[in-house]
Protein backbone atom coordinates (compact mmCIF):
# COMPACT_ATOMS: atom_id res chain seq x y z
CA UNK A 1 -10.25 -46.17 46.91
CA UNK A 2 -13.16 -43.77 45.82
CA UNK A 3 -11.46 -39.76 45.22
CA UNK A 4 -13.71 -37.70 47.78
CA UNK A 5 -15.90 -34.99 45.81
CA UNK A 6 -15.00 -31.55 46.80
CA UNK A 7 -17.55 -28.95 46.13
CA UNK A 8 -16.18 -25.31 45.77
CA UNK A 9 -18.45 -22.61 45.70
CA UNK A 10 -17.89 -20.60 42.82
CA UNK A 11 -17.62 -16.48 42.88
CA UNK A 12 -20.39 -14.33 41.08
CA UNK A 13 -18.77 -11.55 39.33
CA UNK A 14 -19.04 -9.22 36.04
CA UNK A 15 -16.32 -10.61 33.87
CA UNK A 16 -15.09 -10.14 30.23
CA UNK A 17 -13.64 -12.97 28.33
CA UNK A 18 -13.18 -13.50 24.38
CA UNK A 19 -16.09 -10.77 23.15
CA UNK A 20 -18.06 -11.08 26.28
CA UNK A 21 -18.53 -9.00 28.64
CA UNK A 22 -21.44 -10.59 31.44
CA UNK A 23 -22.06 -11.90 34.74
CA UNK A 24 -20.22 -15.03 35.18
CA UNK A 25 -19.80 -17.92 37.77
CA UNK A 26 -16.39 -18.17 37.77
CA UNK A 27 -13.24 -19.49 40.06
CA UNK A 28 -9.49 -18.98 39.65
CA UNK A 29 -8.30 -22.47 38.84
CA UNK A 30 -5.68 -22.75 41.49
CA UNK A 31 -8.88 -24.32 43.68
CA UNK A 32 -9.65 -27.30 41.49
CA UNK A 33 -6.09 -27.76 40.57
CA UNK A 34 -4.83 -28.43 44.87
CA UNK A 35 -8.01 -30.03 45.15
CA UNK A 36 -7.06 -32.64 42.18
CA UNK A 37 -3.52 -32.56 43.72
CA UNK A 38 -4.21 -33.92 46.58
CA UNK A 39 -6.15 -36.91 45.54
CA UNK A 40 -9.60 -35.12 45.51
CA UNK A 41 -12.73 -34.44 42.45
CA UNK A 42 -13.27 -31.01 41.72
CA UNK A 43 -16.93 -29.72 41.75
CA UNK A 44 -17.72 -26.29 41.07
CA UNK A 45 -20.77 -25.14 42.81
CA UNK A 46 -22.87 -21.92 41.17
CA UNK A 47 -25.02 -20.68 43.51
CA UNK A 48 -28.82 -22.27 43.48
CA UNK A 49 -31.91 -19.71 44.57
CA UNK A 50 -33.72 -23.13 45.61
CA UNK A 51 -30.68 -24.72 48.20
CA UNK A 52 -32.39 -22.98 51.12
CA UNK A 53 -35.19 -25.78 51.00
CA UNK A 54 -33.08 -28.38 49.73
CA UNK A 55 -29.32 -28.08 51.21
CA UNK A 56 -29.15 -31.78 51.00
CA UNK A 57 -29.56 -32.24 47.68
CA UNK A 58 -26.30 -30.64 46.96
CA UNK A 59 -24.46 -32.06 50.23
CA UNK A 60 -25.53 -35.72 49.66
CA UNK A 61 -23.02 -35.41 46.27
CA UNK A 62 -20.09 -34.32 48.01
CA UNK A 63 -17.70 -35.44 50.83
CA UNK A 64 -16.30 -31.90 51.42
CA UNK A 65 -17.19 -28.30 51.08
CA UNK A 66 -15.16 -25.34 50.56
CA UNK A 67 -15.95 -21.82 50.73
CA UNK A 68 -14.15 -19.84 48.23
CA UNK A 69 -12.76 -15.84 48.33
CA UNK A 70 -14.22 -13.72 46.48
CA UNK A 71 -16.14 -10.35 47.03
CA UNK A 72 -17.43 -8.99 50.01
CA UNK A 73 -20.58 -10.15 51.92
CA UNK A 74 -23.90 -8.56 51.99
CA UNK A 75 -23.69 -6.40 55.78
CA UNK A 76 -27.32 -7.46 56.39
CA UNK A 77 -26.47 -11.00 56.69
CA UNK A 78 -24.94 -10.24 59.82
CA UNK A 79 -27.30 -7.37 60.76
CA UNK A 80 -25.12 -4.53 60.07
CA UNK A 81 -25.53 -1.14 57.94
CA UNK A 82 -22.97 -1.10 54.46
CA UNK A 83 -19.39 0.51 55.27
CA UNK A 84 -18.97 3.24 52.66
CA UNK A 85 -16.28 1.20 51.51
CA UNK A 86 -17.74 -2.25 51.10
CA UNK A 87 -17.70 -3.42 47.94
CA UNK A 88 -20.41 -4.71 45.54
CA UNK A 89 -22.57 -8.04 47.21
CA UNK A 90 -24.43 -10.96 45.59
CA UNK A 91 -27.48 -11.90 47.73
CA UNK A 92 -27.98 -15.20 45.64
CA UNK A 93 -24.16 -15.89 46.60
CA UNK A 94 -24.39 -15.07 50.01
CA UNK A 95 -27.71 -17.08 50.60
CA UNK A 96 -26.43 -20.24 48.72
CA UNK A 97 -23.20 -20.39 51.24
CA UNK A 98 -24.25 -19.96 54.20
CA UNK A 99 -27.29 -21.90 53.85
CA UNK A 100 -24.64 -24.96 52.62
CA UNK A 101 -22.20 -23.97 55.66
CA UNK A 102 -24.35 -24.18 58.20
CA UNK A 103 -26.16 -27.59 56.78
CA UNK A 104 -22.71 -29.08 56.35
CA UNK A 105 -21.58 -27.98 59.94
CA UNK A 106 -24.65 -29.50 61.46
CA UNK A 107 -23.79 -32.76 59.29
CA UNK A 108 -20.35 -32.66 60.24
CA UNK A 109 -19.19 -32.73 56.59
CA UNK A 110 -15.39 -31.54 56.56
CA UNK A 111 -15.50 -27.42 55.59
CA UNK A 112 -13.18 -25.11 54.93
CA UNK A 113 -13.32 -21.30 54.44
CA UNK A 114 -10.74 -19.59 52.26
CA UNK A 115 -10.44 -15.89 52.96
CA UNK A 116 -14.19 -14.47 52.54
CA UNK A 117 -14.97 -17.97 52.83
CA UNK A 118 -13.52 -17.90 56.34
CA UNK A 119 -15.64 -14.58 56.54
CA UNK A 120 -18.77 -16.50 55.40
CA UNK A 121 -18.38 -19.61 57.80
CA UNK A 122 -18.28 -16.93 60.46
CA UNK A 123 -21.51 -15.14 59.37
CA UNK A 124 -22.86 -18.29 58.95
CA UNK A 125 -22.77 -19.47 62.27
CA UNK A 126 -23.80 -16.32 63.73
CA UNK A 127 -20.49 -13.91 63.89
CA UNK A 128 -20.27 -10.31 62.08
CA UNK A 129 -17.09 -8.64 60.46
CA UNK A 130 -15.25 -5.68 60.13
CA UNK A 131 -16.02 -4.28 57.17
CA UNK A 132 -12.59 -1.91 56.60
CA UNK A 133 -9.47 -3.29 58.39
CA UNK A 134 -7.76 -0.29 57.32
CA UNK A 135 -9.53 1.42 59.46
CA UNK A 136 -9.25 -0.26 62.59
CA UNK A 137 -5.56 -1.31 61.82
CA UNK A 138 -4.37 1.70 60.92
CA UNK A 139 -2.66 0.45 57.80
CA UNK A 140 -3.36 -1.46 54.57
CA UNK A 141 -1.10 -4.09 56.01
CA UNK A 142 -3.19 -6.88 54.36
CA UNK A 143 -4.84 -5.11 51.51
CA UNK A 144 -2.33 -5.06 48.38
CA UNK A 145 -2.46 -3.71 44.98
CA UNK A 146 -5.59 -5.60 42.44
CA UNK A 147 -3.97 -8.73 41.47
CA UNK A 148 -1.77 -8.97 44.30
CA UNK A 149 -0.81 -11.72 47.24
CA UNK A 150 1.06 -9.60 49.85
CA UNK A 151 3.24 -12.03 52.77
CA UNK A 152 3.08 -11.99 55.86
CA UNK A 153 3.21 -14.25 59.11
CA UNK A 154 0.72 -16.03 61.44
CA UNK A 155 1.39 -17.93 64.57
CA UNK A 156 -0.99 -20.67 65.20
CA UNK A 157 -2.73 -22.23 68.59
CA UNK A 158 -0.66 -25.30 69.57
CA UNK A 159 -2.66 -28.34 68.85
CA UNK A 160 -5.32 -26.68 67.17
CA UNK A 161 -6.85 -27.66 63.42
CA UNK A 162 -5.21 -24.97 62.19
CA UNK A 163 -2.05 -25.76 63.20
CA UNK A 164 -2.43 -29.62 62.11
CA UNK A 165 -3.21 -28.62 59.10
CA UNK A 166 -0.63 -26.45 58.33
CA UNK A 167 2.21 -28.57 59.91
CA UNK A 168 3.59 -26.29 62.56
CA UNK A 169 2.69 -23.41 64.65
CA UNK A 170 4.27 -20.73 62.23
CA UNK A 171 3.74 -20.83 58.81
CA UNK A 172 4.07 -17.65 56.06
CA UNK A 173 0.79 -16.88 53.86
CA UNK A 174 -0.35 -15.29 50.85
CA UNK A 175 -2.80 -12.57 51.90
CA UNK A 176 -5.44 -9.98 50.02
CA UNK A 177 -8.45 -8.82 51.62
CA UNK A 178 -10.11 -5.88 53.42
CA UNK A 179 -12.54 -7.15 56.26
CA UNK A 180 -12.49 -9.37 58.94
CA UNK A 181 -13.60 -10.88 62.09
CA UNK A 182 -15.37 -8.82 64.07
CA UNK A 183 -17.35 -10.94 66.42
CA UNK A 184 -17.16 -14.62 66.74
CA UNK A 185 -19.78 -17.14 65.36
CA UNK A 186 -21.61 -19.57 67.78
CA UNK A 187 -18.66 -22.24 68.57
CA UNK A 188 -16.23 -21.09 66.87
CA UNK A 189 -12.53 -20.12 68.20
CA UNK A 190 -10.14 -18.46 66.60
CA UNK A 191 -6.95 -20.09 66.72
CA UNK A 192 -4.53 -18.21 64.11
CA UNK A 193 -3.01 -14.49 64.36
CA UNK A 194 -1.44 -12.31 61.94
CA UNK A 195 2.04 -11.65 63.13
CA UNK A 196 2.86 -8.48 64.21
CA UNK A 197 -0.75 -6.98 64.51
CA UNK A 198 -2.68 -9.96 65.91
CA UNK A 199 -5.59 -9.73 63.79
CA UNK A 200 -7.26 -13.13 63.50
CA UNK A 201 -6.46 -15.53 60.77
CA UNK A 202 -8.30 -18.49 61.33
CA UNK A 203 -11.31 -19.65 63.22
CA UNK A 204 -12.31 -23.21 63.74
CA UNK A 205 -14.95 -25.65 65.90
CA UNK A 206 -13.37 -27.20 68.80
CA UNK A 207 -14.22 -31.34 68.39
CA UNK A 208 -13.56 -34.23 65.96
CA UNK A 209 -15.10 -32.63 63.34
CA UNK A 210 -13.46 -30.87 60.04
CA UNK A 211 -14.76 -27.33 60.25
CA UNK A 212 -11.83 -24.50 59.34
CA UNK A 213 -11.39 -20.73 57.92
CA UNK A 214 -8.29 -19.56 57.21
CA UNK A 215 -8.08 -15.95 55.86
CA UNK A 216 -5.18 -16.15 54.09
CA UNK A 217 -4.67 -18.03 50.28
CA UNK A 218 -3.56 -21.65 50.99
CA UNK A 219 -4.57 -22.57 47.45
CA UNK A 220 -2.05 -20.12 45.81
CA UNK A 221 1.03 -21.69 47.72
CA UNK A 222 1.97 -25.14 46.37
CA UNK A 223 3.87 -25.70 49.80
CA UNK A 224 0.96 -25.35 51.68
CA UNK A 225 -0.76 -28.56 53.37
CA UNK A 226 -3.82 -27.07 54.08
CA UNK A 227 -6.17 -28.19 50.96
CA UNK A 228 -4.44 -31.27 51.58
CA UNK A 229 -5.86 -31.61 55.15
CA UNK A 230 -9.25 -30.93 54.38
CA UNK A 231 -9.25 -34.01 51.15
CA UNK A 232 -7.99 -35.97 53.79
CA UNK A 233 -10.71 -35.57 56.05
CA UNK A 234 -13.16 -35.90 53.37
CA UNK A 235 -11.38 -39.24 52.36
CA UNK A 236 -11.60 -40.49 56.06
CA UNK A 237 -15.12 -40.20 55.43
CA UNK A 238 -15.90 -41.71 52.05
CA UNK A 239 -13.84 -44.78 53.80
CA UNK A 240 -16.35 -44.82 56.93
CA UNK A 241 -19.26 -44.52 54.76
């Protein structure tokens, strides 16, 4: 059998490493490492200014895309004025993702959205976000410390991806980030909720197809099945091809 090619779209970010000190594609290696755990190849993705004319050529070398976390999302993507307190944004980034999402939706090439990547998939297809939970919520309930994974728990729609993926209808995540859904993408559903605020934690497209955000950190929890799901789906595919 033929390991299914995983493309993960790497973060742009200012990073210092030995005497460096420049702007780097980079990704934590916890992606690539569930990827390669669950029977899958590894391919990091930079962003390319010339994918809007040619999403294909990257899609037609991979079985399965996934959208990474990272920083936030530029607010004019999704036709909205900057928060005050949204962070720093790379156009080229945001471009090269969303042009790749929605080819690979359209395709019905398996997709998943980690954290901003569940943010992006959403943009993508149309949706906007929230650009300070805080705000809304109240609290910094999901927002922890630089560095940090704060847990929490989400209940799941019975029968839903989401909830196939994960195993059950329950499951406890790893969690960092500041936005979030605001209003739904064409499609999409959301079928996870934070537990006890209700603030939505993943999103999906009703049908056969593979097409999933989840705003929490699967790949930073060994226990968790949902990388898993999505190399599975891409394998189902390199089988019917």
């Amino acid at each position: 059998m033929t390991e299914p090619a995983v493309g993960i779209c790497a973060a742009v970010e200012q990073a210092r490493w030995a005497v460096w000190d420049a702007t780097a594609t980079l990704l934590p290696i916890s992606y690539s490492r569930e990827v390669q755990r669950a029977g899958g190849i590894a391919w990091l993705m930079p962003p390319d200014r010339a994918v809007p004319d040619h999403p294909d050529d990257w899609l037609d070398r991979i079985d399965a895309l996934v959208l990474a976390g990272g920083g936030d999302i530029l607010p004019a993507s999704y036709g909205a004025e900057p928060d005050p307190l949204t962070g720093r944004t790379w156009p080229d980034r945001d471009n090269f993702e969303i042009t790749l999402a929605r080819r690979a939706v359209e395709r019905r090439m398996p997709v998943l959205g980690i954290c901003r990547g569940m943010q992006l998939l959403n943009v993508a297809l149309g949706g906007s976000l929230d650009q300070h939970l805080p705000d809304r919520l109240g609290s910094e309930r999901h927002l922890r410390s630089p560095g940090e994974f704060g847990e929490h728990e989400v209940r799941l729609e019975p029968g839903s991806l989401a909830a196939r993926s994960v195993g059950g209808e329950t499951t406890v995540v790893k969690s960092h980030h500041h936005q979030g859904i605001d209003r739904l993408g064409d499609g999409l559903v959301a079928s996870g909720w934070a537990i006890p605020d209700d603030l939505v934690e993943a999103i999906e497209l009703p049908g056969e197809a593979y097409a999933l955000g989840v705003l929490w950190h699967p790949e930073e929890d060994e226990a968790s099945r949902v990388i898993t799901s999505l190399v599975e789906a891409a394998g189902v595919k390199v089988e019917a091809s």
